[in-house]
N, C-alpha and C. Protein backbone atom coordinates (compact mmCIF):
# COMPACT_ATOMS: atom_id res chain seq x y z
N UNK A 1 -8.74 -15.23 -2.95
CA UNK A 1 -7.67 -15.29 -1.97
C UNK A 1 -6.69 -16.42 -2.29
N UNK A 2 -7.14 -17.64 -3.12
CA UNK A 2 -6.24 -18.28 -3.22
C UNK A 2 -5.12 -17.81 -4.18
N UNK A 3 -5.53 -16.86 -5.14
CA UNK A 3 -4.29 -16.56 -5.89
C UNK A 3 -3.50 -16.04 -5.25
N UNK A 4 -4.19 -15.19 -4.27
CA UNK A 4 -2.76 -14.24 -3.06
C UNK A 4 -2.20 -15.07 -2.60
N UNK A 5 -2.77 -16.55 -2.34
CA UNK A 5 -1.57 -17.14 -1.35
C UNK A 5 -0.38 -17.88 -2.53
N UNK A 6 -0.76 -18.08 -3.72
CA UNK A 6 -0.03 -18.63 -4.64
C UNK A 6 1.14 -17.59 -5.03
N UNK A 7 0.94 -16.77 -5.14
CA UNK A 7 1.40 -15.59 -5.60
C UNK A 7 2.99 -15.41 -5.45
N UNK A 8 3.12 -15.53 -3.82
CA UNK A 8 4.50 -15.68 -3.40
C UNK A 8 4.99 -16.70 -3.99
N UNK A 9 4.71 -18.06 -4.24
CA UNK A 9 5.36 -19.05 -4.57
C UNK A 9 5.93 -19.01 -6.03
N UNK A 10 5.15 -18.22 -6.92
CA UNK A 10 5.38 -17.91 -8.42
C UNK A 10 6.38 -16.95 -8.09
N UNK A 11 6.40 -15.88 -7.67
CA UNK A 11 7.64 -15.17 -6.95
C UNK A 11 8.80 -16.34 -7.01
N UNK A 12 8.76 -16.68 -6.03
CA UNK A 12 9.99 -17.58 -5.40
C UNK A 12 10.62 -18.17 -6.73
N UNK A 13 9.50 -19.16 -7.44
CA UNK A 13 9.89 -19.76 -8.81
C UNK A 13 10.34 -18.96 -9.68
N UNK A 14 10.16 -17.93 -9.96
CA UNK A 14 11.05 -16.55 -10.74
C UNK A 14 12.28 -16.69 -10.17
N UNK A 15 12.26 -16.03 -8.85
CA UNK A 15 13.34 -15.59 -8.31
C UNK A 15 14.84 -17.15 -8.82
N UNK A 16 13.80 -17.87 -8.38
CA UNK A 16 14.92 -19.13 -8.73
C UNK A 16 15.58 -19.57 -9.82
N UNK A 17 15.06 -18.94 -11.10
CA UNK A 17 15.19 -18.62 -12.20
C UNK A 17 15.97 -17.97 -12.30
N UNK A 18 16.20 -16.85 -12.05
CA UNK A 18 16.51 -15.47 -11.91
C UNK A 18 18.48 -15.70 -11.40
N UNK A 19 18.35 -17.15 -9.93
CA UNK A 19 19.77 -16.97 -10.07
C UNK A 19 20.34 -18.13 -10.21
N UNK A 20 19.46 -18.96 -11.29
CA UNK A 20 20.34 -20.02 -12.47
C UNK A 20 20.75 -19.14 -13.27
N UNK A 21 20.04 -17.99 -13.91
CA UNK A 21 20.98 -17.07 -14.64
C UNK A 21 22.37 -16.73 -14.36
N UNK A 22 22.24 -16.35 -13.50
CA UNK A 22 23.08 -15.67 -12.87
C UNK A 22 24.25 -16.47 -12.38
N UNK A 23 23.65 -17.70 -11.66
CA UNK A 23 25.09 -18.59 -11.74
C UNK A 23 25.52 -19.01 -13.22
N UNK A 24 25.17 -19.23 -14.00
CA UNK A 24 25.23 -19.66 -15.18
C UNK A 24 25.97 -18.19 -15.92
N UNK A 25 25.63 -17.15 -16.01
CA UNK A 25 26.17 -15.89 -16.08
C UNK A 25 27.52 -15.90 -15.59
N UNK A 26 27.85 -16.33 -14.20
CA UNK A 26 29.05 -16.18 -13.76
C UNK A 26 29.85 -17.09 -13.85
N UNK A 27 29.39 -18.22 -13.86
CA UNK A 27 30.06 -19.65 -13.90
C UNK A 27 30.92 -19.81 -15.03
N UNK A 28 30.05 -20.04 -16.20
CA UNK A 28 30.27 -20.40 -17.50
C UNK A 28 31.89 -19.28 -17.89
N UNK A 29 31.79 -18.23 -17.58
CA UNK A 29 32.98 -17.51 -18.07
C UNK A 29 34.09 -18.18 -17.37
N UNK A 30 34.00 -18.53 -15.42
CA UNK A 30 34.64 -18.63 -14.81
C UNK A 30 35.39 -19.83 -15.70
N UNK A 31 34.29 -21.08 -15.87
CA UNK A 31 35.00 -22.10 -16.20
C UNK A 31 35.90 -22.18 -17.54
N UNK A 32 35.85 -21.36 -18.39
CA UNK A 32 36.51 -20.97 -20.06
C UNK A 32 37.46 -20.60 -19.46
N UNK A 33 37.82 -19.87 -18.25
CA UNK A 33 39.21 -19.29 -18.09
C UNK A 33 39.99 -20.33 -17.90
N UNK A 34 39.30 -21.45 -17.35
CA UNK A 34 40.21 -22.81 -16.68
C UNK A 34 40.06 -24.10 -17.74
N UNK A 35 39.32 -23.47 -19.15
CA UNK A 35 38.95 -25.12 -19.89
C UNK A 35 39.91 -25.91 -19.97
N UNK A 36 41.67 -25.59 -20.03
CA UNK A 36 42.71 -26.27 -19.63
C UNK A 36 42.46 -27.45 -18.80
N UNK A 37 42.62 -26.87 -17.76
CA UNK A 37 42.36 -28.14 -16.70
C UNK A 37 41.44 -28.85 -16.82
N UNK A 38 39.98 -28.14 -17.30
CA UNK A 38 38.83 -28.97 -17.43
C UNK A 38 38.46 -29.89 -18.65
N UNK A 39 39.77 -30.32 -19.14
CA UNK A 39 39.79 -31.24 -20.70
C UNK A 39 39.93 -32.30 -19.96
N UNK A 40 41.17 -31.97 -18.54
CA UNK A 40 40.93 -33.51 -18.06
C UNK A 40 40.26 -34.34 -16.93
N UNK A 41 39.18 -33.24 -16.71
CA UNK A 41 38.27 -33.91 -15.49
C UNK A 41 37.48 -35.06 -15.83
N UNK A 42 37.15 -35.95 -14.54
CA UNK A 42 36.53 -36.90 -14.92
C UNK A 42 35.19 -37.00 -15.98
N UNK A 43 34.64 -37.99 -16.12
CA UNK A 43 33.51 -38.17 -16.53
C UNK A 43 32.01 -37.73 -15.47
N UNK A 44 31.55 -36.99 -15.71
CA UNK A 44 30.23 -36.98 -14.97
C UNK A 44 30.75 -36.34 -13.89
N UNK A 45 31.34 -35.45 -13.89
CA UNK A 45 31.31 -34.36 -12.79
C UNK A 45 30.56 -33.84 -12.35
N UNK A 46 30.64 -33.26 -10.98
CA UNK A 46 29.24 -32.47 -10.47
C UNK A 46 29.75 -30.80 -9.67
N UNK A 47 28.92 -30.16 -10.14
CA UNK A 47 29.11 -28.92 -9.66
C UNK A 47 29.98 -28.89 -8.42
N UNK A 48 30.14 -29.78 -7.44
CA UNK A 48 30.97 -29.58 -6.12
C UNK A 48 32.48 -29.92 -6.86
N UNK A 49 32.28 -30.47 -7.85
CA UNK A 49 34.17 -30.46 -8.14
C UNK A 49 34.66 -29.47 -8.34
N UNK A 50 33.94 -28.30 -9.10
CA UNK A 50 34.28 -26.72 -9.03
C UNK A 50 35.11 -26.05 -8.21
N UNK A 51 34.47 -26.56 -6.95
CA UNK A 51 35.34 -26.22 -5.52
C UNK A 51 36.82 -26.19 -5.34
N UNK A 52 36.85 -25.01 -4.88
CA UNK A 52 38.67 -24.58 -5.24
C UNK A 52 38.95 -24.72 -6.17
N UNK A 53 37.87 -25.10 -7.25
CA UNK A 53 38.97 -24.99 -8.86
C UNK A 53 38.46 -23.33 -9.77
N UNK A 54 37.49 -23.32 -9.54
CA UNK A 54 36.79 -21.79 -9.54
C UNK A 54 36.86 -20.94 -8.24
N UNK A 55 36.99 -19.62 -8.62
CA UNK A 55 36.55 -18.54 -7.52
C UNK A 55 35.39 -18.71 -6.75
N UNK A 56 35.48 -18.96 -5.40
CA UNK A 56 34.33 -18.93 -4.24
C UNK A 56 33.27 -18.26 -4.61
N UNK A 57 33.83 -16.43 -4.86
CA UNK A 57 32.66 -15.43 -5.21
C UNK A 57 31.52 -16.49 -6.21
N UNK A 58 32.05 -16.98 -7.24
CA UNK A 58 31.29 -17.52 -8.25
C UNK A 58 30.39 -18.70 -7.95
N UNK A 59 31.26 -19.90 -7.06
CA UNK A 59 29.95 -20.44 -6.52
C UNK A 59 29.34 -20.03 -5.47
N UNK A 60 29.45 -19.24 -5.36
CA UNK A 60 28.02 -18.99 -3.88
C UNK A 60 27.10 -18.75 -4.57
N UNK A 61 27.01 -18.45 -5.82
CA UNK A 61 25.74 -18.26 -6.56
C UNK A 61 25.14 -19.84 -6.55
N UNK A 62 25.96 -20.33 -6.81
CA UNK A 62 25.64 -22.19 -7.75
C UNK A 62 25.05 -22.68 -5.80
N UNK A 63 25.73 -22.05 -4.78
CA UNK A 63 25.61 -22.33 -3.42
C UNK A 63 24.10 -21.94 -3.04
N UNK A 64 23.93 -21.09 -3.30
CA UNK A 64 22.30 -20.59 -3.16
C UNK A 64 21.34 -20.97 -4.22
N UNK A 65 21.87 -21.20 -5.50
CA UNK A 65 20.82 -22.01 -6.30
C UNK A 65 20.42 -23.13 -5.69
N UNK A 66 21.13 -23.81 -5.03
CA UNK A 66 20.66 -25.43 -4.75
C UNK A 66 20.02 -24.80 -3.10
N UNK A 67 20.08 -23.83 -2.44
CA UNK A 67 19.58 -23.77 -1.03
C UNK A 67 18.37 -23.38 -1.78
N UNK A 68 18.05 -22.98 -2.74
CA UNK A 68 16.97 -22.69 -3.58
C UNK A 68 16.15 -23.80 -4.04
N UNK A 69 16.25 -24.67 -3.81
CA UNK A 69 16.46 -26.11 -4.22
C UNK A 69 15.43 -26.96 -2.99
N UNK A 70 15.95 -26.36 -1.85
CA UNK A 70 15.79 -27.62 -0.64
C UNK A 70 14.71 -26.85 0.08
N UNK A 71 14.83 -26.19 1.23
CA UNK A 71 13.69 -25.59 1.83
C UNK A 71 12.67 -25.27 0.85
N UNK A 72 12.52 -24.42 0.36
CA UNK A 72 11.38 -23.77 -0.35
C UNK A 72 10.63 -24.37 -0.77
N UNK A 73 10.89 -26.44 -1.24
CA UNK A 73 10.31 -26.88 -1.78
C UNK A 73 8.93 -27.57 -0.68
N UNK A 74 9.58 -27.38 1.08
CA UNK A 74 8.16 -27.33 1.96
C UNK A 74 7.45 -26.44 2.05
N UNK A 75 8.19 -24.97 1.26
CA UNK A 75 7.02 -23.87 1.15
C UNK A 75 6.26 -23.93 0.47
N UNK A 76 6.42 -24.88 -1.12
CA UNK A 76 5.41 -24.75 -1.83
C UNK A 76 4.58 -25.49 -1.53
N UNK A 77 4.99 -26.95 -0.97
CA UNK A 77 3.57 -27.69 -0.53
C UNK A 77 2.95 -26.95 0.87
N UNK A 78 3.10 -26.50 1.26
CA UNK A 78 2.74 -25.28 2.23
C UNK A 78 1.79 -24.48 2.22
N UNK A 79 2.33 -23.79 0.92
CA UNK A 79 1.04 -22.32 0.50
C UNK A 79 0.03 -23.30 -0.39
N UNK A 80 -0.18 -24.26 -0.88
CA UNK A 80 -0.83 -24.96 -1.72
C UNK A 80 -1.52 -25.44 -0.77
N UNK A 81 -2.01 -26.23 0.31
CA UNK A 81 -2.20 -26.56 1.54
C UNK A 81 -2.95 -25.26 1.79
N UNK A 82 -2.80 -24.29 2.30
CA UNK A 82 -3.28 -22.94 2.47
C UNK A 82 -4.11 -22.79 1.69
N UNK A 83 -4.15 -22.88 0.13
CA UNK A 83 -4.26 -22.04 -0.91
C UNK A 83 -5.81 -22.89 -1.31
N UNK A 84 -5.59 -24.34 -0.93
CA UNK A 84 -6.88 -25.14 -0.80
C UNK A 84 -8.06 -24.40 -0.19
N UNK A 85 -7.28 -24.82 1.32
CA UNK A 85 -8.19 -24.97 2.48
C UNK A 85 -8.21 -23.48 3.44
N UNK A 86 -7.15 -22.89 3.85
CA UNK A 86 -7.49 -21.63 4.34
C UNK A 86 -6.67 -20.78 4.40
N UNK A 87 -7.21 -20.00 2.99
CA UNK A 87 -5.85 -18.81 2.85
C UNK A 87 -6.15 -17.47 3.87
N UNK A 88 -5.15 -17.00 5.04
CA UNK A 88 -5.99 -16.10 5.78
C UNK A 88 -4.97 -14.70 5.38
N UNK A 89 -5.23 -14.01 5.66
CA UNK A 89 -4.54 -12.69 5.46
C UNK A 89 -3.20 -12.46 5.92
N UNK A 90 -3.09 -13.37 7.19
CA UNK A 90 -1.72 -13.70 8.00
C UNK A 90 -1.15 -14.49 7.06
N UNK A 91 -1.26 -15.86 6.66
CA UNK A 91 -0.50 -16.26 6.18
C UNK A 91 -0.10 -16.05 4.77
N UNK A 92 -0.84 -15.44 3.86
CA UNK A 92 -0.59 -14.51 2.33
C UNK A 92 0.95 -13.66 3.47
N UNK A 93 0.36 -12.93 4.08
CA UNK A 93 1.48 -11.63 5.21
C UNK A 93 2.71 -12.79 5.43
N UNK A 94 2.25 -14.17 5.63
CA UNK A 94 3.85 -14.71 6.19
C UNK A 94 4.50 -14.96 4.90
N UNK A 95 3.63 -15.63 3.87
CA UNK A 95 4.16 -16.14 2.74
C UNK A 95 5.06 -15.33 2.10
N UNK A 96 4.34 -13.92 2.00
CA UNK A 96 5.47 -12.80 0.92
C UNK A 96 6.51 -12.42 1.86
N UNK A 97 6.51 -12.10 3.52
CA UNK A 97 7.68 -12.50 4.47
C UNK A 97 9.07 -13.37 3.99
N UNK A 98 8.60 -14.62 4.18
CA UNK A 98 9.28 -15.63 3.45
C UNK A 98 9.81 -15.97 1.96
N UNK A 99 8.90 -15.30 1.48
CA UNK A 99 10.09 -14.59 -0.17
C UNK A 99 10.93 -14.19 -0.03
N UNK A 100 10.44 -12.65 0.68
CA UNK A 100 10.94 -11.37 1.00
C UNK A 100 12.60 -11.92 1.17
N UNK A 101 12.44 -12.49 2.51
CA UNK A 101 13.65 -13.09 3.37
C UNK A 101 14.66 -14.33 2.62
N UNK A 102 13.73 -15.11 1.54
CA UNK A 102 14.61 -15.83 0.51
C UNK A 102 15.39 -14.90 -0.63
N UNK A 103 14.47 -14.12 -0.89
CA UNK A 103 15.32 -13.18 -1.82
C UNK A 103 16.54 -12.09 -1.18
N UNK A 104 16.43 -11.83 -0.49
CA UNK A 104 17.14 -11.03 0.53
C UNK A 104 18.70 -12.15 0.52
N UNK A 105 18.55 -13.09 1.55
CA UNK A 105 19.31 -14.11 1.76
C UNK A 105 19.90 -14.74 0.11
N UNK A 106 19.60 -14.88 -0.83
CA UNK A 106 19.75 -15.11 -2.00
C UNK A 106 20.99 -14.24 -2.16
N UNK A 107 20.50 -12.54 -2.83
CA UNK A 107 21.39 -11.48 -2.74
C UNK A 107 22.65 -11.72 -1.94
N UNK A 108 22.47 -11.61 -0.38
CA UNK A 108 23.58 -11.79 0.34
C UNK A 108 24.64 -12.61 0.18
N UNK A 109 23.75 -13.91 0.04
CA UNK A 109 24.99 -15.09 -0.11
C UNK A 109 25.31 -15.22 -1.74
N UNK A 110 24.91 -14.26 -2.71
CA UNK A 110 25.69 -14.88 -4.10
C UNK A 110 27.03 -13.28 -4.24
N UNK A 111 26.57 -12.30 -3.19
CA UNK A 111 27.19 -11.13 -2.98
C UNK A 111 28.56 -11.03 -1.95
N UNK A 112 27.69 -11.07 -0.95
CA UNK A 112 28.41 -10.55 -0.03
C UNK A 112 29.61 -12.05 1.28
N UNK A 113 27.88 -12.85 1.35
CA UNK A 113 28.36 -14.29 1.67
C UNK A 113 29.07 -13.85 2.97
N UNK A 114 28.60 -13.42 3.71
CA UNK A 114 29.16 -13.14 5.61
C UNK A 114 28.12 -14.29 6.08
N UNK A 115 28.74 -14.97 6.95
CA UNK A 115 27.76 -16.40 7.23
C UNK A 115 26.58 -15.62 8.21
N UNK A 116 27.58 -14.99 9.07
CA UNK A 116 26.51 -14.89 10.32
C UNK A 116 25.27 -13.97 9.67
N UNK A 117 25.19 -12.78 8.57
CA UNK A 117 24.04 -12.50 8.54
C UNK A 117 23.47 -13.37 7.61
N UNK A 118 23.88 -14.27 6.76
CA UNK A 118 23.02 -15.32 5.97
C UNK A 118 22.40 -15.76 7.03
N UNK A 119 22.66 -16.39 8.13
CA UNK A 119 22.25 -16.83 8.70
C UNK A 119 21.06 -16.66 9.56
N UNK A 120 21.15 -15.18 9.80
CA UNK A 120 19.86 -14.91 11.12
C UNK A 120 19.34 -14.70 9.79
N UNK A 121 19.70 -14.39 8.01
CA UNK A 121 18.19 -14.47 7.25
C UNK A 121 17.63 -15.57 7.42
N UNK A 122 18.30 -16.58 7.07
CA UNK A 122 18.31 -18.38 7.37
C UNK A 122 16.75 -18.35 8.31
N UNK A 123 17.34 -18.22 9.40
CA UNK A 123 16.13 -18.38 10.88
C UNK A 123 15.78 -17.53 10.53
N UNK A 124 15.01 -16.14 9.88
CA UNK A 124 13.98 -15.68 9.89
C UNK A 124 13.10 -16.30 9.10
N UNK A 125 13.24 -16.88 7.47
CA UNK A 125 12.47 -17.15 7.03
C UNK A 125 12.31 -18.70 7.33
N UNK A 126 12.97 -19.16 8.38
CA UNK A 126 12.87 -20.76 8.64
C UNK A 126 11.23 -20.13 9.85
N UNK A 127 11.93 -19.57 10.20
CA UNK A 127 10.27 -19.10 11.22
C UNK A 127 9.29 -18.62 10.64
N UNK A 128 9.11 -18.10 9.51
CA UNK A 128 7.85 -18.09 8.88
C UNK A 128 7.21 -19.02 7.96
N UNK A 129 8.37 -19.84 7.75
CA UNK A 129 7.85 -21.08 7.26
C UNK A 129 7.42 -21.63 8.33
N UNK A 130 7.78 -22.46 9.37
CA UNK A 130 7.12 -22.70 11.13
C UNK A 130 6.00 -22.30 11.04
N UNK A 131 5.92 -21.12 11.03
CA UNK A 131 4.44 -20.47 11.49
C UNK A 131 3.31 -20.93 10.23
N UNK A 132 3.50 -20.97 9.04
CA UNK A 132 2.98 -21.49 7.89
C UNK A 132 2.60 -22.69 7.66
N UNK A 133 3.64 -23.83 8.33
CA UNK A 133 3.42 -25.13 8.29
C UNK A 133 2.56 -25.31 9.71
N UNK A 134 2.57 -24.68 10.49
CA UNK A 134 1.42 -24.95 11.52
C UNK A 134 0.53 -24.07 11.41
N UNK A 135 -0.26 -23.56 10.33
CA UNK A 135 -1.41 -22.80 9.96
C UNK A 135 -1.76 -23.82 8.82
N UNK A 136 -0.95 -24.86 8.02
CA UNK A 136 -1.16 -25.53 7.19
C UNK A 136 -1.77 -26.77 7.66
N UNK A 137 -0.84 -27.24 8.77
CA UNK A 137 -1.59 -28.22 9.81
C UNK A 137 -2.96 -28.17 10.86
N UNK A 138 -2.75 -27.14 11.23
CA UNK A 138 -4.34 -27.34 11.75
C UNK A 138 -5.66 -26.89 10.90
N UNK A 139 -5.12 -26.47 9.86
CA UNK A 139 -6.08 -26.48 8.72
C UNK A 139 -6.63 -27.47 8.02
N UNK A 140 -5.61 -28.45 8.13
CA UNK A 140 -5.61 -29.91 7.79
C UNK A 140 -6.73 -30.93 8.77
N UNK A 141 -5.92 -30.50 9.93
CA UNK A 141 -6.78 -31.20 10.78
C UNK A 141 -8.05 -31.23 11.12
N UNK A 142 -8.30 -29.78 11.14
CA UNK A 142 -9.46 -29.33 11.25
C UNK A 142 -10.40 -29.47 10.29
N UNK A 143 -10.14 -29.56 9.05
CA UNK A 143 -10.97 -29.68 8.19
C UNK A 143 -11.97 -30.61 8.06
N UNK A 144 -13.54 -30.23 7.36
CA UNK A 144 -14.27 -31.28 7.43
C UNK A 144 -13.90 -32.58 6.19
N UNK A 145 -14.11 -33.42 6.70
CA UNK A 145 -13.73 -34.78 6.12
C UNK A 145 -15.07 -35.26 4.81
């Protein structure tokens, strides 16, 4: 059972893979169209200088790589936590949920990018993480010492 609960998380780590490609896929052309301008940008630039200097469509990819970045990284200490001490059938069920709903939300926002449904993806998989981190915690607690 512990590999089921790992399982999703190797998921996720693909998936995250999956759209550095893809920004990197879209980016890299974007920026050749503009290398003009970009002979004279500063030193040590960072992906947010892009902004308004590239097409939006293009960073929402680079926008969801880094949301790729931040939450997920309490999912993995999460399912690992689980994956120890008590992997139950519910939470394997919330974990691939919470892919499910990162990959979903991923798609949307490097696609389509309408806030309000990023968003209720947002709070769905923020609630199955919730429910995960307090199956992680009283597992914790509970545990014998």
């Amino acid at each position: 059972m512990q590999a089921q609960m790992l399982a999703p998380g190797a998921v996720l780590v693909a998936w995250s893979l999956v759209m550095l490609l893809w920004m990197a896929l879209t980016r890299f052309p974007a920026m050749a169209k503009i290398s003009d301008k970009l002979k004279g940008a500063k030193r040590g630039g960072r992906g947010q200088d892009l902004e308004g200097v590239i097409p939006d469509k293009v960073n929402w990819k680079a926008h969801n790589y880094a949301h790729l970045m931040e939450q997920p990284t309490l999912f993995y200490a999460t399912i690992v936590i689980l994956a120890i001490l008590a992997p139950s059938p519910l939470a394997i069920l919330l974990a691939w949920i919470y892919v499910g709903l990162r990959i979903v939300h991923s798609i949307w926002q490097a696609a389509v990018n309408i806030v309000t449904v990023r968003f209720l993806l947002f709070i769905a998989s923020t609630l199955a993480l919730i429910a995960l981190a307090i199956m992680a915690l009283i597992a914790t607690l509970g545990a014998p010492s």
